[in-house]
Protein backbone atom coordinates (compact mmCIF):
# COMPACT_ATOMS: atom_id res chain seq x y z
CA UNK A 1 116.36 87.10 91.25
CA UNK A 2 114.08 90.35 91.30
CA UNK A 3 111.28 91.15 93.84
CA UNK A 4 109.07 93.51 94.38
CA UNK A 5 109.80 95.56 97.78
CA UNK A 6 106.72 94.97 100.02
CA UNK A 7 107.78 98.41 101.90
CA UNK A 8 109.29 100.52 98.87
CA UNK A 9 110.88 103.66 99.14
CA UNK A 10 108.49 104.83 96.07
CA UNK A 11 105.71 102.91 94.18
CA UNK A 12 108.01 100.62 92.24
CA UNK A 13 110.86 99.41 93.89
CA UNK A 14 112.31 96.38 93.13
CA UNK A 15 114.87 94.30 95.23
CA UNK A 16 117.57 92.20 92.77
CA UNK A 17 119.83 89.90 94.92
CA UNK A 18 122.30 87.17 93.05
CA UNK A 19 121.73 83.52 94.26
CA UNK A 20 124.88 83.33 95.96
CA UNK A 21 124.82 85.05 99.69
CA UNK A 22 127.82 87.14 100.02
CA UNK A 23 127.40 90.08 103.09
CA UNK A 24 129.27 92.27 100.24
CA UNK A 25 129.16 93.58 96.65
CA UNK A 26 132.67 93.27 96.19
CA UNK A 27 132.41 89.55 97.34
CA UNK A 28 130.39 88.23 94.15
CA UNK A 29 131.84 86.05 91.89
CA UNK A 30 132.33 88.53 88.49
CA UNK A 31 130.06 86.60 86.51
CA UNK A 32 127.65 86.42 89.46
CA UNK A 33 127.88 90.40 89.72
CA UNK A 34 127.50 90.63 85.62
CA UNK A 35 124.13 88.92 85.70
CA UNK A 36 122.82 90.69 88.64
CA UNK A 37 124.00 94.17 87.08
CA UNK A 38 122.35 92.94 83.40
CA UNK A 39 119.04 91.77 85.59
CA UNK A 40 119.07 95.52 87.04
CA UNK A 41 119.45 97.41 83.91
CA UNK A 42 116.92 95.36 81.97
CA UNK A 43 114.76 96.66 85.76
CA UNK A 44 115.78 100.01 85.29
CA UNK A 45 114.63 100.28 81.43
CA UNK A 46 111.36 98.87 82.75
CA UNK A 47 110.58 101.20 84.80
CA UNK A 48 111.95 104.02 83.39
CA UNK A 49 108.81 102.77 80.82
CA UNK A 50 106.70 102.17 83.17
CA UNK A 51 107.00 105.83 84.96
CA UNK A 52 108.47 108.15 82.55
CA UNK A 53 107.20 111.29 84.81
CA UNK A 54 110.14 110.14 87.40
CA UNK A 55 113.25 112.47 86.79
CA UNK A 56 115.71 109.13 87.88
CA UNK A 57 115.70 105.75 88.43
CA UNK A 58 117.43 105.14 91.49
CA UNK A 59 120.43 102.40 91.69
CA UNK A 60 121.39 101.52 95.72
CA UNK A 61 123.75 98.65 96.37
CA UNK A 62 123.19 97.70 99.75
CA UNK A 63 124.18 95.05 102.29
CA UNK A 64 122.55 96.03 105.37
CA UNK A 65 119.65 93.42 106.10
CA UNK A 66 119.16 90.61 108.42
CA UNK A 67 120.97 88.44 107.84
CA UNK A 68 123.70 90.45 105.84
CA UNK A 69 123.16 89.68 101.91
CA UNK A 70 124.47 91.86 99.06
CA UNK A 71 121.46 93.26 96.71
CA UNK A 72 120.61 96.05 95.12
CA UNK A 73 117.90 98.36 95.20
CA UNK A 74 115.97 100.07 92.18
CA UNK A 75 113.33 102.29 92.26
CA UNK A 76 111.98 105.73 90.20
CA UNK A 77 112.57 108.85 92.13
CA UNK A 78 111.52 112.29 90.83
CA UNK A 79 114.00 114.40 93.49
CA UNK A 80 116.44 114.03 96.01
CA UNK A 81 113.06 113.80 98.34
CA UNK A 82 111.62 111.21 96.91
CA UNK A 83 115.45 109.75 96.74
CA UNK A 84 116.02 109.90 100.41
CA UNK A 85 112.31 108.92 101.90
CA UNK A 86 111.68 106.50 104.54
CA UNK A 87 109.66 103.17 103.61
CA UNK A 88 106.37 103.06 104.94
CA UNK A 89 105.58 101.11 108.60
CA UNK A 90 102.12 99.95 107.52
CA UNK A 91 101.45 96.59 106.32
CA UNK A 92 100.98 96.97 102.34
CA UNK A 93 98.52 96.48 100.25
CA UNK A 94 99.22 92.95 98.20
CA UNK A 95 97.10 93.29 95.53
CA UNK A 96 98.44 96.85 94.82
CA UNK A 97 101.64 95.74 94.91
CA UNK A 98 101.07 92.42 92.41
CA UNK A 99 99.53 94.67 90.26
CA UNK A 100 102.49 96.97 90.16
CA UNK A 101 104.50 93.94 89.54
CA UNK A 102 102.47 92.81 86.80
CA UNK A 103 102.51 95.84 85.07
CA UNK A 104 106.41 95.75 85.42
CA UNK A 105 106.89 92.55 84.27
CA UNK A 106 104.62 93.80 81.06
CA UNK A 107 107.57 96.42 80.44
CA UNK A 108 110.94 94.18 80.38
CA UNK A 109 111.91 92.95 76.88
């Protein structure tokens, strides 16, 4: 399953987490970690569509939520600064954020 981050990193980011909770990467079931890698490249095409001015799209696997669940992270990045930025603290704006989603969804074949 793919989300859209409600407090991205950069306009864009996407959470993709496999249905079955493991606190670790490594701890998927290989076909389990096949279709959440294929869901994140088809992600990653998309956006690279959708912002084409963004040097990388940025792939983080991470673990380290509440309660502990492997997923990764994907988002376009056009440095190391952008890379590396905090999420924002402020409660976001919804409708900017289905409308990013929208526009995303337009971009995966």
């Amino acid at each position: 399953m793919a989300i859209m981050d409600i407090f991205p990193i950069q306009p864009g980011m996407v959470v993709v987490f496999p249905k079955e909770q493991v606190a670790n990467f490594e701890d998927l079931s290989e076909e389990t970690a096949g279709a959440v890698m294929s869901t994140t490249h088809k992600i990653m095409k998309a956006l690279r569509k959708l912002y084409p001015d963004k040097a990388k799209i940025a792939l983080q696997i991470a673990g380290f939520q509440t309660p502990d669940h492997a997923h990764m992270t994907v988002y376009p990045a056009a440095n190391a600064e952008e890379y590396h930025a905090k999420p924002p603290t402020a409660e976001p704006d919804h409708d900017k954020l289905e409308a990013q989603a929208e526009k995303l969804r337009s971009k995966l074949v």
